[in-house]
N, C-alpha and C. Protein backbone atom coordinates (compact mmCIF):
# COMPACT_ATOMS: atom_id res chain seq x y z
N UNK A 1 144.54 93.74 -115.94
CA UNK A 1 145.02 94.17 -117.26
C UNK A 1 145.14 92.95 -118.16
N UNK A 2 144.54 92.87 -119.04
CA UNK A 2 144.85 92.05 -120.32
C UNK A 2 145.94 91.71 -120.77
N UNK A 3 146.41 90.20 -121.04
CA UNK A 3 148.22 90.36 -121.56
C UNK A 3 147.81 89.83 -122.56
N UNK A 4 149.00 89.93 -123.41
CA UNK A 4 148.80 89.32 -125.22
C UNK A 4 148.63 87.85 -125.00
N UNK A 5 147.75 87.46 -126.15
CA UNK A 5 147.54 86.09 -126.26
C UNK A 5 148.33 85.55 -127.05
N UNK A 6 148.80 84.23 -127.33
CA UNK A 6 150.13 83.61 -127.93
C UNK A 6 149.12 82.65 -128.89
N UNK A 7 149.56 83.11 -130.18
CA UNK A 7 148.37 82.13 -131.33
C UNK A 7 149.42 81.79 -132.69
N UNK A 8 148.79 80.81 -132.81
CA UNK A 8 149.58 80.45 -133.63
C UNK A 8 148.76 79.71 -135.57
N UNK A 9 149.33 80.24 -136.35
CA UNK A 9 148.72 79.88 -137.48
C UNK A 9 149.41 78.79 -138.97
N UNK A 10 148.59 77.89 -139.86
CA UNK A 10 149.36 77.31 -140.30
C UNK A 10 149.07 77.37 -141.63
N UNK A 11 150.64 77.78 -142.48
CA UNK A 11 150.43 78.33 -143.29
C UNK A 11 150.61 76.68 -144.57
N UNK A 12 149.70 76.55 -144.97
CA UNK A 12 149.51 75.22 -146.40
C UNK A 12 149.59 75.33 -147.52
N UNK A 13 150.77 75.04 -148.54
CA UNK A 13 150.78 75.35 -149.67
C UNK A 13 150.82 74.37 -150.42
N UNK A 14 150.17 73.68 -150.91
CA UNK A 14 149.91 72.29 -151.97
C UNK A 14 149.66 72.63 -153.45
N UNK A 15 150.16 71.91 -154.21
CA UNK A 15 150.07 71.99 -155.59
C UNK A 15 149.78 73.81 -156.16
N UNK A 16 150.20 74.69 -155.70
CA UNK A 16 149.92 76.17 -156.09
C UNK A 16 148.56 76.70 -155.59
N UNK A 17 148.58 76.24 -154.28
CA UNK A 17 146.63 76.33 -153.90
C UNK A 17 147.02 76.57 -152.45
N UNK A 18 146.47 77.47 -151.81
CA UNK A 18 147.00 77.92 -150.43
C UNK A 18 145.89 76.87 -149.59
N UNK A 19 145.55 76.83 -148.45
CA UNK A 19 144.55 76.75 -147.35
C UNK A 19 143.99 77.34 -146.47
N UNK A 20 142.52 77.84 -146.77
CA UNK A 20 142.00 79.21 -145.96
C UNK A 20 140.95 78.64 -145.43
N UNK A 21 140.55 79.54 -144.33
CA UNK A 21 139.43 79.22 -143.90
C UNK A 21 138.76 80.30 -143.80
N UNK A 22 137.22 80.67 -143.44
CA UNK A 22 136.75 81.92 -143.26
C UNK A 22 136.08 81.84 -141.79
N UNK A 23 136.39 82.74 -140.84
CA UNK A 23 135.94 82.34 -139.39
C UNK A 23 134.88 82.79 -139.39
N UNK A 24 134.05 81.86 -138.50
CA UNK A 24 132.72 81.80 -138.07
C UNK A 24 132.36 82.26 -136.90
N UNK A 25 133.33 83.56 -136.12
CA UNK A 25 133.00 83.72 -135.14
C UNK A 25 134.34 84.46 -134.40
N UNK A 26 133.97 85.43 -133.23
CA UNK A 26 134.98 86.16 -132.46
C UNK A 26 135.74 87.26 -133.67
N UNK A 27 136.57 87.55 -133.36
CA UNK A 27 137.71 88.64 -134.34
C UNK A 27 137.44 88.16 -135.71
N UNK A 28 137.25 88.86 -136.43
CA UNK A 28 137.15 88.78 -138.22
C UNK A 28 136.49 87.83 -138.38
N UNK A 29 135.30 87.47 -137.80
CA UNK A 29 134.17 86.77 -138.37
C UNK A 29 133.82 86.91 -139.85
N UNK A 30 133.42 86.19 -140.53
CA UNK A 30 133.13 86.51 -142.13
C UNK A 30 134.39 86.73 -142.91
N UNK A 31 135.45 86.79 -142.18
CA UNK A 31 136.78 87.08 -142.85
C UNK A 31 137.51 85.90 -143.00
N UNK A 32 137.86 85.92 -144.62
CA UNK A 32 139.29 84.84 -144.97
C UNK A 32 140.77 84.86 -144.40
N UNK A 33 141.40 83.59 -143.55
CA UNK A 33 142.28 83.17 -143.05
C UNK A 33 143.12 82.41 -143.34
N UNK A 34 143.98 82.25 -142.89
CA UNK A 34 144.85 80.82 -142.69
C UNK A 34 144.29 79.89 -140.96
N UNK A 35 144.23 78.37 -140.98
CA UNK A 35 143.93 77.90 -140.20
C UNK A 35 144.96 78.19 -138.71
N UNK A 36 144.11 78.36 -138.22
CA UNK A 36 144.70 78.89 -136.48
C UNK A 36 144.20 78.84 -135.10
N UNK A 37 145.00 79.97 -134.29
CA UNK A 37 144.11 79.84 -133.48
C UNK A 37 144.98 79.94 -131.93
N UNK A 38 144.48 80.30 -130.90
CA UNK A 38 144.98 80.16 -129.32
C UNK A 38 146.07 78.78 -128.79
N UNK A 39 147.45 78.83 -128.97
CA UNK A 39 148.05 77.94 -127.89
C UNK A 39 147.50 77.81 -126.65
N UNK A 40 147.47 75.88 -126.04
CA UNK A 40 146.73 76.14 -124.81
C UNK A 40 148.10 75.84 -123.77
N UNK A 41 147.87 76.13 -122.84
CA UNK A 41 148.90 76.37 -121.96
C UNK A 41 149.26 74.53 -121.78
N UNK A 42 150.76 74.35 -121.90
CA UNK A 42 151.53 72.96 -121.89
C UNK A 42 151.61 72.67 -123.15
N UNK A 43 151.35 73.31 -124.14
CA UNK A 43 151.28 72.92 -125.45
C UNK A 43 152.81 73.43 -126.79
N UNK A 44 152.95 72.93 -127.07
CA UNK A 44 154.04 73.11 -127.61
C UNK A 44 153.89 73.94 -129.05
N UNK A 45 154.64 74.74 -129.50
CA UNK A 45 154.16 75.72 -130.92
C UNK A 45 153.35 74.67 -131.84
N UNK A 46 154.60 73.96 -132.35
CA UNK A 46 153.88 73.04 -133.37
C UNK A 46 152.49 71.89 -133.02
N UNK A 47 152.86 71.48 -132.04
CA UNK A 47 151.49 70.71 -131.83
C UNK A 47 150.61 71.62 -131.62
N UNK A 48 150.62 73.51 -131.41
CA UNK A 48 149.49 73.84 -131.75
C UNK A 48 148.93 73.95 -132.92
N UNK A 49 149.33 74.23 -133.89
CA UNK A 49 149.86 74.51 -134.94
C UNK A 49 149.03 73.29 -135.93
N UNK A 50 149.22 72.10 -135.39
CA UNK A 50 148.75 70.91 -136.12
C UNK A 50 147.53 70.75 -135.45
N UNK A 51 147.22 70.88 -134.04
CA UNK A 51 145.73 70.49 -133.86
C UNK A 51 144.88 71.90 -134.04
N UNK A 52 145.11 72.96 -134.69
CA UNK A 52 144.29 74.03 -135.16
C UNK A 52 144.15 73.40 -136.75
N UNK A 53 145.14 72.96 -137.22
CA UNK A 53 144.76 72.64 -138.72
C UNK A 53 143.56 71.66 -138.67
N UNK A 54 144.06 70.65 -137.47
CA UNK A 54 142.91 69.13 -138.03
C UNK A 54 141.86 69.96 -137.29
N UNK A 55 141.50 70.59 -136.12
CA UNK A 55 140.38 71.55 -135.70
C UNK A 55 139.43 72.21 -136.69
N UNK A 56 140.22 72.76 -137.64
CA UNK A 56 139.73 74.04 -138.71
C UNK A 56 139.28 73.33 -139.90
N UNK A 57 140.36 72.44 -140.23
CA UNK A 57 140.04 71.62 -141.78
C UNK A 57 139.87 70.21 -141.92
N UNK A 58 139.70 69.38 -140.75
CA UNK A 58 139.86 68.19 -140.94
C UNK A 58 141.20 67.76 -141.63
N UNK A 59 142.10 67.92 -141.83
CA UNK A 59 143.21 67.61 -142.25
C UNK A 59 144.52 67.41 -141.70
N UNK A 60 145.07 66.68 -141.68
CA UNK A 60 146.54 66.14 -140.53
C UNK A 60 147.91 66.95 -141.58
N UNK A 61 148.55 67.71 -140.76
CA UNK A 61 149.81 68.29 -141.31
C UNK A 61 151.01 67.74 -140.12
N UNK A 62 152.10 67.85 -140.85
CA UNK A 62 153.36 67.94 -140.59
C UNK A 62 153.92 69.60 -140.52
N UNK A 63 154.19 70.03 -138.87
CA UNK A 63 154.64 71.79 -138.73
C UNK A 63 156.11 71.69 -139.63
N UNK A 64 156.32 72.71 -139.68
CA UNK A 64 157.26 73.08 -140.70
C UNK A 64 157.99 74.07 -139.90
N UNK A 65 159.20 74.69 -140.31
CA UNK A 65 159.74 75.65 -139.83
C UNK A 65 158.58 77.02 -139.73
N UNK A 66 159.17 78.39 -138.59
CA UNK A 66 158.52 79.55 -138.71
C UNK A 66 158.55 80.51 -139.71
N UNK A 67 157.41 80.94 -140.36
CA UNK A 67 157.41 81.27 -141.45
C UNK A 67 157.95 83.25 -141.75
N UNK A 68 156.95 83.18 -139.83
CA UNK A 68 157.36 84.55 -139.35
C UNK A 68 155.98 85.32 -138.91
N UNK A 69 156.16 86.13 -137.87
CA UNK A 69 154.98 86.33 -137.27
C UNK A 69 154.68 87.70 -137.26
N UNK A 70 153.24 88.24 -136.49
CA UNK A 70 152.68 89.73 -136.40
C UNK A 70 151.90 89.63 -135.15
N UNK A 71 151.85 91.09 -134.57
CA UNK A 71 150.87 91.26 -134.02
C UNK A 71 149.82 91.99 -134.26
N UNK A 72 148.54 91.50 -133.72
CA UNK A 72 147.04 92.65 -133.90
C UNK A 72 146.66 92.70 -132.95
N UNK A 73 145.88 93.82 -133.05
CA UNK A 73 145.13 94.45 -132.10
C UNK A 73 144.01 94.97 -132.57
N UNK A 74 142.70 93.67 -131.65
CA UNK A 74 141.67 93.78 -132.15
C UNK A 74 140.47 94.26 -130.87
N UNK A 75 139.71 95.63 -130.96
CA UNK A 75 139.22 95.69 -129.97
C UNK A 75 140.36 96.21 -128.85
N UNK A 76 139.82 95.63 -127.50
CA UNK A 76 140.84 95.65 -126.80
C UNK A 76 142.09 94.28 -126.26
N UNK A 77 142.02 93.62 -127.14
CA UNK A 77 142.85 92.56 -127.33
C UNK A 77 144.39 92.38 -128.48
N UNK A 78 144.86 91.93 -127.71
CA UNK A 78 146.55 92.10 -128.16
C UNK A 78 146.65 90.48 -128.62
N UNK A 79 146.59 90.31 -129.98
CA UNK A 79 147.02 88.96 -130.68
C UNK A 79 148.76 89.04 -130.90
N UNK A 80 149.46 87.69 -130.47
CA UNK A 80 151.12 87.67 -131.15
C UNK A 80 150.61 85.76 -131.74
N UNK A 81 150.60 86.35 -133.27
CA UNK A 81 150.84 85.00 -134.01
C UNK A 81 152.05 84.93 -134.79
N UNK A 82 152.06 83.12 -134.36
CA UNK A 82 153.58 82.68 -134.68
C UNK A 82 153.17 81.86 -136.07
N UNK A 83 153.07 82.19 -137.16
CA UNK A 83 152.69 81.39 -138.36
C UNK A 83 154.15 80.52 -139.06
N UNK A 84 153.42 79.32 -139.04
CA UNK A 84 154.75 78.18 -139.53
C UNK A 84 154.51 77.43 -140.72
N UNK A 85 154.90 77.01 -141.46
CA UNK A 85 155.07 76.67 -142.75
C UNK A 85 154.50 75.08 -142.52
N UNK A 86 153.67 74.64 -142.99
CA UNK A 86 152.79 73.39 -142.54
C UNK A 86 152.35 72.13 -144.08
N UNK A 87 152.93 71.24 -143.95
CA UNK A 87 152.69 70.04 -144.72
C UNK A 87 151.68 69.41 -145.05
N UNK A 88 150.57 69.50 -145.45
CA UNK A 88 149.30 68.70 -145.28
C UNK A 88 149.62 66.91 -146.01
N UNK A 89 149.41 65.79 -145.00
CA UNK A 89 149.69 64.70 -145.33
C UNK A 89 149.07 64.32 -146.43
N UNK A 90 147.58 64.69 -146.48
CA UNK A 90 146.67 63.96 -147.44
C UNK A 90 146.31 65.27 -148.27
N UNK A 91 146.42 65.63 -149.67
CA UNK A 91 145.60 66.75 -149.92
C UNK A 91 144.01 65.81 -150.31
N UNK A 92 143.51 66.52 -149.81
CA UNK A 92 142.14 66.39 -150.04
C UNK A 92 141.19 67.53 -149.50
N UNK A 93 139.72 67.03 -150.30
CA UNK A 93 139.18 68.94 -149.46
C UNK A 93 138.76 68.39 -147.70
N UNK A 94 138.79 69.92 -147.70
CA UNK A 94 139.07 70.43 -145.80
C UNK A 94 137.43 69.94 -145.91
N UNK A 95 137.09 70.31 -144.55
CA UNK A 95 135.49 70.37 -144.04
C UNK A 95 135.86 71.04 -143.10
N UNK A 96 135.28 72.36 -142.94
CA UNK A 96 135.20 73.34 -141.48
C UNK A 96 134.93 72.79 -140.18
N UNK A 97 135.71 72.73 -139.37
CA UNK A 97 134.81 72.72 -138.22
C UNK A 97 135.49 73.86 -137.28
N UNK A 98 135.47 73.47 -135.80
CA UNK A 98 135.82 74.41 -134.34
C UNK A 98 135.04 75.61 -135.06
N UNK A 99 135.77 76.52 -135.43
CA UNK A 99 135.32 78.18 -135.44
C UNK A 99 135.50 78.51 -136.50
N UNK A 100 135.77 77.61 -137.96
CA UNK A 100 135.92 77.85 -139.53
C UNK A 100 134.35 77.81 -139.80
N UNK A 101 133.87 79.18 -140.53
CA UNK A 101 132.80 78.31 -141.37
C UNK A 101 132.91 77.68 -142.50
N UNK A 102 134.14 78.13 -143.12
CA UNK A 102 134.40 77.26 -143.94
C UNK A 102 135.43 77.01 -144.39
N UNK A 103 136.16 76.10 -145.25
CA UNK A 103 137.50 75.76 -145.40
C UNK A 103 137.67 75.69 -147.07
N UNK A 104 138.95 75.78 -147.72
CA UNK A 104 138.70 75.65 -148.84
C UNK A 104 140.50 75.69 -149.52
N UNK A 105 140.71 75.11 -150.34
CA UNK A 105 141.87 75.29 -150.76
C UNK A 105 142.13 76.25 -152.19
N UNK A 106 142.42 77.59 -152.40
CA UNK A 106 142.29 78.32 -153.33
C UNK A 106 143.51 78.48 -154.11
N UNK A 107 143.56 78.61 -155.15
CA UNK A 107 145.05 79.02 -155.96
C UNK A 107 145.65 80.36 -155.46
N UNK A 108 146.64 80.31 -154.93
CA UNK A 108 147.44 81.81 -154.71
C UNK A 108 147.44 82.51 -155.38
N UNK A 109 146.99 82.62 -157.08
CA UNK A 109 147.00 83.67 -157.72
C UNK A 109 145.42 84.55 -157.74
N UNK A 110 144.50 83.51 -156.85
CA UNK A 110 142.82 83.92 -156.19
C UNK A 110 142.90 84.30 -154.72
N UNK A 111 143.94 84.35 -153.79
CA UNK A 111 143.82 84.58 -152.26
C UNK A 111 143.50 85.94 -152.28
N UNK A 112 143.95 86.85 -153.31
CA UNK A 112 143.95 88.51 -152.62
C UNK A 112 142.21 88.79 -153.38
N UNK A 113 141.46 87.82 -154.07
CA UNK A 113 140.47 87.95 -154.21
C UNK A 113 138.97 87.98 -153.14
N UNK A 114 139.62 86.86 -152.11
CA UNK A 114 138.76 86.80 -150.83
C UNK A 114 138.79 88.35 -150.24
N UNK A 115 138.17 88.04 -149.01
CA UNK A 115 137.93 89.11 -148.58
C UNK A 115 138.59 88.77 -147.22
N UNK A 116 139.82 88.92 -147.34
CA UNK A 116 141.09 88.40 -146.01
C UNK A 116 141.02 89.51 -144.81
N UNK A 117 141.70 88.58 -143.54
CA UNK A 117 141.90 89.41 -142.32
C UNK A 117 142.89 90.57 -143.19
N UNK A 118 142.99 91.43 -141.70
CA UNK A 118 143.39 92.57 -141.93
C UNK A 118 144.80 92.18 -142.15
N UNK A 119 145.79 92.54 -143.17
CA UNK A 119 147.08 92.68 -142.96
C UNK A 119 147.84 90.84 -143.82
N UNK A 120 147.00 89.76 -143.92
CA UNK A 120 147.36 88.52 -144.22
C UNK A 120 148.06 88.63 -145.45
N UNK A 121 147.73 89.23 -146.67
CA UNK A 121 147.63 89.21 -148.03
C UNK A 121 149.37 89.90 -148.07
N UNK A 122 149.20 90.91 -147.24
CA UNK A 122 150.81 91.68 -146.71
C UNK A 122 151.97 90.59 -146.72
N UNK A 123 151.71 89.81 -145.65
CA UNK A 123 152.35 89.24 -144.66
C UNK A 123 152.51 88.07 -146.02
N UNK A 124 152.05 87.40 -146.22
CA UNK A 124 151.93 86.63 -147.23
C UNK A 124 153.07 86.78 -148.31
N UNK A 125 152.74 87.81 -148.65
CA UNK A 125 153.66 88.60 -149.79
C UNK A 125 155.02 88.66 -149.27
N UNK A 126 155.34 89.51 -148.38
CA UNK A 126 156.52 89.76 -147.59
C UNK A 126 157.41 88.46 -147.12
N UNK A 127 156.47 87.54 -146.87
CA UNK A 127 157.40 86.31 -146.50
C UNK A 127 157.32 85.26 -147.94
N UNK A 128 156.88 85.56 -148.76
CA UNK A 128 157.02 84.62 -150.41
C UNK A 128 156.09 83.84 -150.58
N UNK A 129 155.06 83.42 -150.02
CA UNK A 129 154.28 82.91 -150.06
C UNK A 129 153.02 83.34 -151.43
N UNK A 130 152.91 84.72 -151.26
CA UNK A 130 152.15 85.40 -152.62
C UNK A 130 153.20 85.90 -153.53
N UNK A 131 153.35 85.83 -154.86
CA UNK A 131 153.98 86.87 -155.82
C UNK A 131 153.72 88.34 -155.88
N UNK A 132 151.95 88.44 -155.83
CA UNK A 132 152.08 89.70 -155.69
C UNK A 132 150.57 89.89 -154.63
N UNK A 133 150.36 91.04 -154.28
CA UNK A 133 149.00 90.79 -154.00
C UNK A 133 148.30 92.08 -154.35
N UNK A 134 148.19 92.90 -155.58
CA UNK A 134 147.56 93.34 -156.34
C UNK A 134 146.34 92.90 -156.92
């Protein structure tokens, strides 16, 4: 039997410009994100948390408190992500790599314009991060 996987995502808010990526692969391929991704076992929340950011965007953050989490269910797979509020040291632009095809820093008042995972734009909203997402 399949048990839930423990993932964790990091949420970047710089100068009024969020940090997304669009995955290149597995669950919501072609779909806009926040940088993330699988805790590996011995690994601690936040240091996952920071090596999915420099993984996804080339970029070094400082984890932040939990911002607040969800689960999905994709297929026959049970996601529990722990999304945390994340510092980026340097703003500068991302470059995709691991499983981003691409990375990009957008204004929050353009995120509900992408074409986001299921449920993000919600979650977003609900925890203050978006004003609105209309």
């Amino acid at each position: 039997m399949a048990r839930p996987e423990l993932c964790v995502g990091a949420i970047a808010v710089n100068d009024g410009d969020l940090l997304v990526v669009r995955r290149g692969q597995g669950p919501a391929a072609g779909e806009w994100s926040v940088p993330g991704g699988r805790v590996e076992h011995g690994e601690l929340l936040a240091e996952a948390a920071v090596r999915e950011l420099a993984e996804e965007t080339g970029l070094e953050g400082v984890c932040g408190p939990l911002l607040g989490w969800v689960e999905r269910f994709v297929d026959d797979r049970h996601f529990v992500i722990l999304d945390f509020e994340m510092t980026v040291l340097e703003r500068r632009e991302p470059r995709a790599g691991d499983d981003a095809a691409e990375a990009a820093w957008v204004p929050l008042d353009d995120v509900c314009d992408l074409a986001l995972v299921e449920g993000l734009a919600e979650f977003l909203h609900e925890n203050g991060v978006l004003r609105t997402i209309t």
